[in-house]
PDB file of N, CA and C in Angstrom:
ATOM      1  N   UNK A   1     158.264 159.365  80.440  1.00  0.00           N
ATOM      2  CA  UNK A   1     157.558 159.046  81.643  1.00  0.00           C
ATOM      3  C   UNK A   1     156.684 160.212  82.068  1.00  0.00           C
ATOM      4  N   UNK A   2     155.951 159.499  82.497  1.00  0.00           N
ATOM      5  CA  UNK A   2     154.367 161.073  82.823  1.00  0.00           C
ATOM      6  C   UNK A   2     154.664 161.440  84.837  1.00  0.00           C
ATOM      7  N   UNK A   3     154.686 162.271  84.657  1.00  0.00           N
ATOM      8  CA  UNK A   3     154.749 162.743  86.208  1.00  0.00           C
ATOM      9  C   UNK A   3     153.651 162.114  86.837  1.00  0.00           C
ATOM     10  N   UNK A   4     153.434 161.699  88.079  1.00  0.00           N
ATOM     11  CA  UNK A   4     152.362 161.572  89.171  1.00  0.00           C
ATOM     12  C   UNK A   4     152.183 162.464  89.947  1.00  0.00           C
ATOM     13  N   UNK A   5     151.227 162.999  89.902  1.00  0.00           N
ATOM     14  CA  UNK A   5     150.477 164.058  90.184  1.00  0.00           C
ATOM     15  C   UNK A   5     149.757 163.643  91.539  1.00  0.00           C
ATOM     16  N   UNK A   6     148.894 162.754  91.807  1.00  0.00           N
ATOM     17  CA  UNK A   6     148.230 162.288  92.826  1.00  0.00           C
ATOM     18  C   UNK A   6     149.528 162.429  94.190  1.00  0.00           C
ATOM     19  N   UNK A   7     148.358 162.863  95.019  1.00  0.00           N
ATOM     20  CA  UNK A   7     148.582 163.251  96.232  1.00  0.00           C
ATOM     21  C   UNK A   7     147.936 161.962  97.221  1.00  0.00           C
ATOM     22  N   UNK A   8     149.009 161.376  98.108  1.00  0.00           N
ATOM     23  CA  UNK A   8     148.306 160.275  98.743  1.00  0.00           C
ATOM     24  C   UNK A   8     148.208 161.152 100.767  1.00  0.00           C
ATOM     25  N   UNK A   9     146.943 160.158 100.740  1.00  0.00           N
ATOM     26  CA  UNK A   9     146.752 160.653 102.111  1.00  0.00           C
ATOM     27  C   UNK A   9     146.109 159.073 102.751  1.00  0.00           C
ATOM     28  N   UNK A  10     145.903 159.238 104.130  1.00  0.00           N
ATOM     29  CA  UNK A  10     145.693 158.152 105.264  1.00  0.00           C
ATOM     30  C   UNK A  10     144.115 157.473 104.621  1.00  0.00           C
ATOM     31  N   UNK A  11     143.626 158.627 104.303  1.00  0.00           N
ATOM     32  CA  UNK A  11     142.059 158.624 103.912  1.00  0.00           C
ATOM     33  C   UNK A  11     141.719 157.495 102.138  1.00  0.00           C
ATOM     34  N   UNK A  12     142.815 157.153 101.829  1.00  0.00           N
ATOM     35  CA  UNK A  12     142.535 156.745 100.539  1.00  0.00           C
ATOM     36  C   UNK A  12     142.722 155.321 101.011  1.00  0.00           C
ATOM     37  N   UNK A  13     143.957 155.018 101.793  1.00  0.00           N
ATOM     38  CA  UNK A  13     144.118 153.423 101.999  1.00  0.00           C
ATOM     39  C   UNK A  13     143.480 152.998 103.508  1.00  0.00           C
ATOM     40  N   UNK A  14     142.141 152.830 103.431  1.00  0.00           N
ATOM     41  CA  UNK A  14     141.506 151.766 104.463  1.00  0.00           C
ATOM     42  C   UNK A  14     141.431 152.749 105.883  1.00  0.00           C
ATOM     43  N   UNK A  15     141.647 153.781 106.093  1.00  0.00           N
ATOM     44  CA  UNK A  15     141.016 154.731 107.174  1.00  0.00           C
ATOM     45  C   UNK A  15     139.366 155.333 106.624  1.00  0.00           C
ATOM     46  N   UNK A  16     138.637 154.383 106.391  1.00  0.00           N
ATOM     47  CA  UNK A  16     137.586 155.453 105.836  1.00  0.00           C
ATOM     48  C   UNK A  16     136.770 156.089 106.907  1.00  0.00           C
ATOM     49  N   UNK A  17     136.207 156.758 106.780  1.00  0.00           N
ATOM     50  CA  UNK A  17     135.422 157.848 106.939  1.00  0.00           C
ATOM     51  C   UNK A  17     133.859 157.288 106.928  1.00  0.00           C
ATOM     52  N   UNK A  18     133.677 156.923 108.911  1.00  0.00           N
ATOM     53  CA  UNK A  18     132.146 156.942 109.183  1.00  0.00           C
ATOM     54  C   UNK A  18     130.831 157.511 108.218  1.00  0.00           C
ATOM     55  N   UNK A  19     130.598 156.867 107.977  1.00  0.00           N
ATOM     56  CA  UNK A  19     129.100 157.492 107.510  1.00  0.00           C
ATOM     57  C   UNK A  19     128.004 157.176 108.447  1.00  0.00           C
ATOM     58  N   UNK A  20     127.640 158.000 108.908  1.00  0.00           N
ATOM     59  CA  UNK A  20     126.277 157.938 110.181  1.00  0.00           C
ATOM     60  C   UNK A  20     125.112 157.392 109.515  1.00  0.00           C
ATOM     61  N   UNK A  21     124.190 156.715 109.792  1.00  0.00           N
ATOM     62  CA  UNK A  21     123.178 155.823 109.557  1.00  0.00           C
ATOM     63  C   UNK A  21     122.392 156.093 110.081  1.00  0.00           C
ATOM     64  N   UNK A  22     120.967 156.416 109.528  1.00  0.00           N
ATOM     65  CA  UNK A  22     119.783 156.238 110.476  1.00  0.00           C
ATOM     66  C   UNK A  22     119.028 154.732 111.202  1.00  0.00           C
ATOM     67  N   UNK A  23     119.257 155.958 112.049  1.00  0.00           N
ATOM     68  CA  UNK A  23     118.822 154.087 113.204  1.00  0.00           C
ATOM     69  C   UNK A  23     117.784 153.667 112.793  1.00  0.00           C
ATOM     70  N   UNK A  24     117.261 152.654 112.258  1.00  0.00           N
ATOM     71  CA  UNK A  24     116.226 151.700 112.060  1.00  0.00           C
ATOM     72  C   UNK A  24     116.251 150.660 112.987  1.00  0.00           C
ATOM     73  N   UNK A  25     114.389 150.196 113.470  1.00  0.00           N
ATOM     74  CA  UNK A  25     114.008 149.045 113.790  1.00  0.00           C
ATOM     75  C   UNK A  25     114.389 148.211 112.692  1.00  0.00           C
ATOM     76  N   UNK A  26     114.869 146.921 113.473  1.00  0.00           N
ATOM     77  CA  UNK A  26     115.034 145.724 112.530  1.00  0.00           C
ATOM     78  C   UNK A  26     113.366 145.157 111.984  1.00  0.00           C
ATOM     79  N   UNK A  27     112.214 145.476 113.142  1.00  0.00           N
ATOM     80  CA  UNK A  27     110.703 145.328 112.856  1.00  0.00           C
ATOM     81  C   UNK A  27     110.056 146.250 112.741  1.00  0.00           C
ATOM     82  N   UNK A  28     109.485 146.006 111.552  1.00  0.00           N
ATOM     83  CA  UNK A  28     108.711 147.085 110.995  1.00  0.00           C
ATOM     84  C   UNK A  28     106.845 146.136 111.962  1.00  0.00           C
ATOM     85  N   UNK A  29     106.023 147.427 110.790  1.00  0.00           N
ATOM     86  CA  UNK A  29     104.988 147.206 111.339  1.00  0.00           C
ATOM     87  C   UNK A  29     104.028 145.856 110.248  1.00  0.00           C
ATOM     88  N   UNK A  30     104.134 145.317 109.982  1.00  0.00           N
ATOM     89  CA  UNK A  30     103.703 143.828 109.141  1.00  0.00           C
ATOM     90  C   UNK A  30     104.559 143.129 110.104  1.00  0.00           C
ATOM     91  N   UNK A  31     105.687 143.467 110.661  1.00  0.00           N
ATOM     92  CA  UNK A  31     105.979 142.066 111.465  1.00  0.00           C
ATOM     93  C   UNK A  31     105.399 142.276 112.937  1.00  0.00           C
ATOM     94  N   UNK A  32     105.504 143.195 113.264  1.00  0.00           N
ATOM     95  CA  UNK A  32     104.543 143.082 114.897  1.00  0.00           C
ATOM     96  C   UNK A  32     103.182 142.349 114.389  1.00  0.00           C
ATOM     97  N   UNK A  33     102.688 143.208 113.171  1.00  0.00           N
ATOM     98  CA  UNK A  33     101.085 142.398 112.802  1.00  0.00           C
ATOM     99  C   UNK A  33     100.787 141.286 112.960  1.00  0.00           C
ATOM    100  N   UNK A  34     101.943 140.549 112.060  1.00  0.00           N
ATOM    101  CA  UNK A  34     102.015 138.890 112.008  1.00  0.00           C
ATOM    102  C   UNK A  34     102.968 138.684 113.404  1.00  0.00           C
ATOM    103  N   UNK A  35     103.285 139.223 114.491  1.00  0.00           N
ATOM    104  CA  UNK A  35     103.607 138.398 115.706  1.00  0.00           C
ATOM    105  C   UNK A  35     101.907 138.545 116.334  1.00  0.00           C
ATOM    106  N   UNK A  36     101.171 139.643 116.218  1.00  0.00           N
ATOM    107  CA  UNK A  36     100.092 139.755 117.409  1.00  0.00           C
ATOM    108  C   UNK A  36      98.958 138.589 116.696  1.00  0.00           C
ATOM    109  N   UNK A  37      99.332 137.970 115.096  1.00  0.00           N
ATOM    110  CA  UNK A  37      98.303 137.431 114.660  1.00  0.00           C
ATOM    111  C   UNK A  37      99.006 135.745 115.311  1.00  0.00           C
ATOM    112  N   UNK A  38     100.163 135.583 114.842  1.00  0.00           N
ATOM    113  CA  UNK A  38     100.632 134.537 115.511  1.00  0.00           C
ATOM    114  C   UNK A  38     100.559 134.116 117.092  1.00  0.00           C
ATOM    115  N   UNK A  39     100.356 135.352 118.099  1.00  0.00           N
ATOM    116  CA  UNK A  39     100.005 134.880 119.180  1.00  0.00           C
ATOM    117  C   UNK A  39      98.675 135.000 119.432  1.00  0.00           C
ATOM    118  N   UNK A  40      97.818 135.323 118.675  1.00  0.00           N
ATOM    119  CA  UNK A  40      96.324 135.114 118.614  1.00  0.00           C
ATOM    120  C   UNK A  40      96.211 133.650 118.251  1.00  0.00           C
ATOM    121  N   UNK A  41      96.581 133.131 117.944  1.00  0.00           N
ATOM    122  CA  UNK A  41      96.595 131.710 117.120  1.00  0.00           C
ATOM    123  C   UNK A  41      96.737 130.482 117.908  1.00  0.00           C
ATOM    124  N   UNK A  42      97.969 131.149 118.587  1.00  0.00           N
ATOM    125  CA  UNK A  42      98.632 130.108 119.710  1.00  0.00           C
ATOM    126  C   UNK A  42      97.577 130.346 120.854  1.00  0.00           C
ATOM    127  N   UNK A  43      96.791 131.189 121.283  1.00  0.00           N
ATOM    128  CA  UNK A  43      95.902 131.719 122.557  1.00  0.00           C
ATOM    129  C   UNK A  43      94.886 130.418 122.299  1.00  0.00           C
ATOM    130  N   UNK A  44      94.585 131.045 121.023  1.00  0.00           N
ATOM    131  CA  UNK A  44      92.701 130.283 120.716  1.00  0.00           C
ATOM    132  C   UNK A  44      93.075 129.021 120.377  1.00  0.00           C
ATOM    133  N   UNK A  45      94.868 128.322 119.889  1.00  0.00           N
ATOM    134  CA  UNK A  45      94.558 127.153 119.861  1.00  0.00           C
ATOM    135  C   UNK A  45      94.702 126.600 121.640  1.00  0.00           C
ATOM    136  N   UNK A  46      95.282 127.119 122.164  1.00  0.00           N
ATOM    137  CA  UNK A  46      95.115 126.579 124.046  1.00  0.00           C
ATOM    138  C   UNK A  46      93.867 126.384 124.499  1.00  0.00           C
ATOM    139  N   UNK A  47      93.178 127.614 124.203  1.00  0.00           N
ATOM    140  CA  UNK A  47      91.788 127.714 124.777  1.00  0.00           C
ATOM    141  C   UNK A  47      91.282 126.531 123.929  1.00  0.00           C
ATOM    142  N   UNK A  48      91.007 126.210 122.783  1.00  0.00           N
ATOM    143  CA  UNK A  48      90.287 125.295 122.442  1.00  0.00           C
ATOM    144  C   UNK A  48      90.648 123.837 123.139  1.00  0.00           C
ATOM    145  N   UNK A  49      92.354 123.727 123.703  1.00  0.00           N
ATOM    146  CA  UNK A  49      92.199 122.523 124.424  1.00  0.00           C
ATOM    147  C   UNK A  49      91.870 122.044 125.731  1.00  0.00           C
ATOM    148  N   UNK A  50      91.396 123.604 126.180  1.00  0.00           N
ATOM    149  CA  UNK A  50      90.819 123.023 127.677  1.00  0.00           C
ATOM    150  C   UNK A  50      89.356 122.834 127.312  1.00  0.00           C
ATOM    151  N   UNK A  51      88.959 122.380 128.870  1.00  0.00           N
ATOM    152  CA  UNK A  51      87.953 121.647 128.887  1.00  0.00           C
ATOM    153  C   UNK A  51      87.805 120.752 129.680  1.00  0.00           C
ATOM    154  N   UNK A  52      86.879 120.189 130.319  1.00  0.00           N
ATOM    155  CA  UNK A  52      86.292 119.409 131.218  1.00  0.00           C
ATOM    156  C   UNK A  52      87.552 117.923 130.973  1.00  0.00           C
ATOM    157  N   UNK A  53      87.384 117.510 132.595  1.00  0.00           N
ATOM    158  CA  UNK A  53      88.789 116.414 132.354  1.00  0.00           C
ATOM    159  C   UNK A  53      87.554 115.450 131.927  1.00  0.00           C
ATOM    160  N   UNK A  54      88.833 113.864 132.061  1.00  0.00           N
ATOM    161  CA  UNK A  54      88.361 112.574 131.675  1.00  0.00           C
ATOM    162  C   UNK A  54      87.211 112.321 132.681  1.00  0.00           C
ATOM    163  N   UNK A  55      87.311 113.106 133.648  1.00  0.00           N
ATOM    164  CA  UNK A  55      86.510 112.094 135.036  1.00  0.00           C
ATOM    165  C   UNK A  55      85.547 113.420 135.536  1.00  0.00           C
ATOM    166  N   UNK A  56      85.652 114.050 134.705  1.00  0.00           N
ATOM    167  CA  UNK A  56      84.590 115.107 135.659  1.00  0.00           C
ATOM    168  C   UNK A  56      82.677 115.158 134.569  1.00  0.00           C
ATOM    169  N   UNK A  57      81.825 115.374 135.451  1.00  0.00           N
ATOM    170  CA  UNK A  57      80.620 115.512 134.514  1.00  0.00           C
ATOM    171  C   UNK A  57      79.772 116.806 135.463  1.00  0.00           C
ATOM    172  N   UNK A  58      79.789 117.359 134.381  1.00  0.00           N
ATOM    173  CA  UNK A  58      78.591 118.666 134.673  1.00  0.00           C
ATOM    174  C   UNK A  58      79.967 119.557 135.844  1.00  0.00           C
ATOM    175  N   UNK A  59      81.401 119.621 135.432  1.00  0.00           N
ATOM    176  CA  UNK A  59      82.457 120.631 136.314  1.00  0.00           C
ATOM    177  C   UNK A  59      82.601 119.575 137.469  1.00  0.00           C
ATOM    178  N   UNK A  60      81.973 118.402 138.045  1.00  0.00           N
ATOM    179  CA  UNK A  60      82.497 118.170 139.374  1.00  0.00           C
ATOM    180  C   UNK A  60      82.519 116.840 138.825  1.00  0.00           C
ATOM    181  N   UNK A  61      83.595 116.372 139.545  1.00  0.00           N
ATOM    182  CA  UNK A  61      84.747 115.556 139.764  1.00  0.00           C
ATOM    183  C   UNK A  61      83.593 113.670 140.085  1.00  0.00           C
ATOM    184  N   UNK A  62      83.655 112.916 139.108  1.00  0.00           N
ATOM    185  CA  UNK A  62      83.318 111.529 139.557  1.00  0.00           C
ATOM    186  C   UNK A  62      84.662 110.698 138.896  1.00  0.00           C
ATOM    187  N   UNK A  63      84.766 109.803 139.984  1.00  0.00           N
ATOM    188  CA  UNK A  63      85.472 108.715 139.363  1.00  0.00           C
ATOM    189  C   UNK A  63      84.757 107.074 138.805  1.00  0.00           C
ATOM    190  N   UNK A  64      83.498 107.409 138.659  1.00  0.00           N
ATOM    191  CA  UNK A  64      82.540 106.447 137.869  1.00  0.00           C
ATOM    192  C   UNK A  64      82.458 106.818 136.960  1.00  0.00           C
ATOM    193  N   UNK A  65      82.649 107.672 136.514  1.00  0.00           N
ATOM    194  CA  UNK A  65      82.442 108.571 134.889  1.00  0.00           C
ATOM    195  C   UNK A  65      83.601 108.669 133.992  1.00  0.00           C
ATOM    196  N   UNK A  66      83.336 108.515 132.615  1.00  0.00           N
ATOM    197  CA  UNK A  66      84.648 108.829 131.747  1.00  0.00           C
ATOM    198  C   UNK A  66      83.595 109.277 130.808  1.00  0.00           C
ATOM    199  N   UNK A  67      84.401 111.014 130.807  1.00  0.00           N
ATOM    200  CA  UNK A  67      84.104 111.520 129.889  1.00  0.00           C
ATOM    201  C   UNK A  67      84.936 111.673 128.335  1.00  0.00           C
ATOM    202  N   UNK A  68      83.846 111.361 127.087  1.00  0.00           N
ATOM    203  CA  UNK A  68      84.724 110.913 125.695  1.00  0.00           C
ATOM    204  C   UNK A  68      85.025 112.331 125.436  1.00  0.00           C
ATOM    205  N   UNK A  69      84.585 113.726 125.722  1.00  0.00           N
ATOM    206  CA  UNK A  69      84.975 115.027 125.211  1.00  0.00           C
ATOM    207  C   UNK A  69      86.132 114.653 124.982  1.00  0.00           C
ATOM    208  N   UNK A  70      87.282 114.109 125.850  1.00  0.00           N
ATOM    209  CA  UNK A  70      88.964 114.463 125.992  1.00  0.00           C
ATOM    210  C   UNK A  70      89.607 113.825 124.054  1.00  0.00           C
ATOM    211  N   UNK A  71      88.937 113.291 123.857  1.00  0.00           N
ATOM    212  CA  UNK A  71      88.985 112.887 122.408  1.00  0.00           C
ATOM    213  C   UNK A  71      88.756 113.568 121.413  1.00  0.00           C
ATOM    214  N   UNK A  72      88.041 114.812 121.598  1.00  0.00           N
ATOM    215  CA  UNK A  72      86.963 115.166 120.437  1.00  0.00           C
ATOM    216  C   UNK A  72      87.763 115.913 119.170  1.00  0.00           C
ATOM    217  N   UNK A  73      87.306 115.931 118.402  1.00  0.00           N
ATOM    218  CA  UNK A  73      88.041 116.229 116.829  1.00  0.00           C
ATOM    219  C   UNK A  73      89.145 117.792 117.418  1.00  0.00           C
ATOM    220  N   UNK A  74      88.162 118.538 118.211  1.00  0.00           N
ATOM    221  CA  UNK A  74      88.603 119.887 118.972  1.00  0.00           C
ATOM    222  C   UNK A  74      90.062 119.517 119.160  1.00  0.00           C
ATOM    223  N   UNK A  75      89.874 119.277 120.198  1.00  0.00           N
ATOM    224  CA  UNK A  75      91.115 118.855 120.928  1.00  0.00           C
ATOM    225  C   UNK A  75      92.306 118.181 120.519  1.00  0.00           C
ATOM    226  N   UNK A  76      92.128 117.127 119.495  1.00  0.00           N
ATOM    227  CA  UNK A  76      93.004 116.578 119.201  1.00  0.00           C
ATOM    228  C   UNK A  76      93.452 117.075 118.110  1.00  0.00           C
ATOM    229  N   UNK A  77      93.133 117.522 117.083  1.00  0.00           N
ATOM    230  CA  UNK A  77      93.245 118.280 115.732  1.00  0.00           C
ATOM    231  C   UNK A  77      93.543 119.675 115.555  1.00  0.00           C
ATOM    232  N   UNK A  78      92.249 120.053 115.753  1.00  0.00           N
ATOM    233  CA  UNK A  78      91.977 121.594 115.099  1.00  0.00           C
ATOM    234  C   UNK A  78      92.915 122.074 116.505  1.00  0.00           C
ATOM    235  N   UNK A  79      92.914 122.067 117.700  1.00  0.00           N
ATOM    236  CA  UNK A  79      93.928 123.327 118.589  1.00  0.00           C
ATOM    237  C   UNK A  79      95.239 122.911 118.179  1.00  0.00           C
ATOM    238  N   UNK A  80      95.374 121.764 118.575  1.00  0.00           N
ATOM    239  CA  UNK A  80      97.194 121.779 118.266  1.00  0.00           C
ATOM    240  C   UNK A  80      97.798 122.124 116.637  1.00  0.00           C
ATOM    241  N   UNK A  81      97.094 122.286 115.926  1.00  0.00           N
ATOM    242  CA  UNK A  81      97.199 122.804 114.059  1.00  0.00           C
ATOM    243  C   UNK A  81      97.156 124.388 114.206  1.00  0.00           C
ATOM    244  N   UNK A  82      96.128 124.632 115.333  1.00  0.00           N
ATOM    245  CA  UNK A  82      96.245 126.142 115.328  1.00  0.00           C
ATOM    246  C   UNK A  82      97.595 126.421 116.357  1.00  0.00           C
ATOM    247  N   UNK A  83      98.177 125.791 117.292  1.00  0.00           N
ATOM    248  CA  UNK A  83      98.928 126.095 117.854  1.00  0.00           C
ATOM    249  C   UNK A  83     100.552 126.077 117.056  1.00  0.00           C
ATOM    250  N   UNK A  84     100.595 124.907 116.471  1.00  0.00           N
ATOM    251  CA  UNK A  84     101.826 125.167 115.467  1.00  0.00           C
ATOM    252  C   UNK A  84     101.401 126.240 114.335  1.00  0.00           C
ATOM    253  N   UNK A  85     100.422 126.101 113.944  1.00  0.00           N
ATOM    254  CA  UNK A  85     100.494 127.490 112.914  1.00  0.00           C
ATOM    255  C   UNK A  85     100.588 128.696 113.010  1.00  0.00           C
ATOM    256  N   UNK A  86     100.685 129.100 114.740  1.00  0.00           N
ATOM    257  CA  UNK A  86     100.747 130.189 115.421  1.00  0.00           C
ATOM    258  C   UNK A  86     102.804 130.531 115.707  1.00  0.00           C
ATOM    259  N   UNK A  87     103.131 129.129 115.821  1.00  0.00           N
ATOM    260  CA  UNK A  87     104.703 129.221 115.741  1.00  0.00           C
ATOM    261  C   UNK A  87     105.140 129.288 114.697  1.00  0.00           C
ATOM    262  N   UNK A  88     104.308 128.703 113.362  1.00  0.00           N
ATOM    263  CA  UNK A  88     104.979 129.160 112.295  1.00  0.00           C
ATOM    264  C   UNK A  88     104.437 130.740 111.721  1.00  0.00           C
ATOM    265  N   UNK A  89     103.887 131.811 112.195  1.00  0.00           N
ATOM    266  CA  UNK A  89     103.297 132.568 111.913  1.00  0.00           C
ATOM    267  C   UNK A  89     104.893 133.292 112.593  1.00  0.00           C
ATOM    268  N   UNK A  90     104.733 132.902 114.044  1.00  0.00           N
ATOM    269  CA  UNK A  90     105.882 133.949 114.918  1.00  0.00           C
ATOM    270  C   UNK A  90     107.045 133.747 113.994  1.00  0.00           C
ATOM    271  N   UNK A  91     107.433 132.550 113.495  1.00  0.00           N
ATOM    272  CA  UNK A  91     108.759 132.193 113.539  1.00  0.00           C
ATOM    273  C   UNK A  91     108.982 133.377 111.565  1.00  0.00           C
ATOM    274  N   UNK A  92     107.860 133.268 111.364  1.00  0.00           N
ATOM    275  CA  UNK A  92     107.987 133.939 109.876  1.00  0.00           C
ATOM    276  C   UNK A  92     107.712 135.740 109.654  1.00  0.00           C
ATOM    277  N   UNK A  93     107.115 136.012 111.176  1.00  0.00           N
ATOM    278  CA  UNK A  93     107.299 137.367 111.677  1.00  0.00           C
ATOM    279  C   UNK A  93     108.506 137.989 112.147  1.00  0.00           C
ATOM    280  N   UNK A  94     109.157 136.956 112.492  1.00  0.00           N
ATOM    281  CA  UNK A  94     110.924 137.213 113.051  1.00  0.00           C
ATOM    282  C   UNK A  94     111.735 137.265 111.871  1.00  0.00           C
ATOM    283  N   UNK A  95     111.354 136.239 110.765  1.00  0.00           N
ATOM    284  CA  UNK A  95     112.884 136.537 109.821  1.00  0.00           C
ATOM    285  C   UNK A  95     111.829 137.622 108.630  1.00  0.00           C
ATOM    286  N   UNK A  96     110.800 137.494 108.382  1.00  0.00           N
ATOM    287  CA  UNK A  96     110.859 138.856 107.672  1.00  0.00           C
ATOM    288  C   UNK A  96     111.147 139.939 107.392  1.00  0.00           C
ATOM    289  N   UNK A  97     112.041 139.908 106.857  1.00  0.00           N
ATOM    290  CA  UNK A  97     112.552 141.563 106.251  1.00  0.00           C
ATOM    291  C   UNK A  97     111.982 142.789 106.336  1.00  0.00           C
ATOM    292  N   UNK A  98     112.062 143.640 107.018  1.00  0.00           N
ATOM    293  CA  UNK A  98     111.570 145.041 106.999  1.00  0.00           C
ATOM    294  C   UNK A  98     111.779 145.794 105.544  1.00  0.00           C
ATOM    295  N   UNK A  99     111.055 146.360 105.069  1.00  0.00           N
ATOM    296  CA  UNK A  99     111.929 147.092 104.003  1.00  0.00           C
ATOM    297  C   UNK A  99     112.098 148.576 104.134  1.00  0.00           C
TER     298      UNK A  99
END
């Protein structure tokens, strides 16, 4: 039989020993980028949906008038495409990985 030599201490079974970590942001700088591009997105698709109501002509207010703008390709399409593509921009700025 061979002698055992090993010396046991607290430190071998499951007391380990902190190792200090440098603090890191979970966001780096590509993800702020793609949040400030994603809320650029969501801005200009809002702004593209205002605009003159159903009943107003030339800014003031008739109720003989219907204006067709409230329809226009703008409004109905292109802002709200830019507005979800602005949430999927944020939402893909949040789980991106820093490296």
């Amino acid at each position: 039989m061979a002698k055992k030599t090993a010396k046991f201490s607290a430190d071998r079974f499951g007391a380990a020993k902190e190792v200090p970590q440098e603090k890191k942001f979970y966001f780096g700088r590509d993800n702020y980028r793609l949040m400030l591009i994603g809320l650029a997105l969501i801005v200009v698709g809002f702004l593209l949906m205002m605009g003159a109501d159903a009943n107003t002509v030339d800014g003031k207010y008739d109720p003989n008038s219907w204006n067709e703008d409230i329809f226009s390709i703008r409004r109905i399409r292109i802002a709200p495409f830019l507005v979800i593509a602005g949430f999927a921009v944020e939402v893909y700025a949040i789980l991106k990985r820093n490296k």
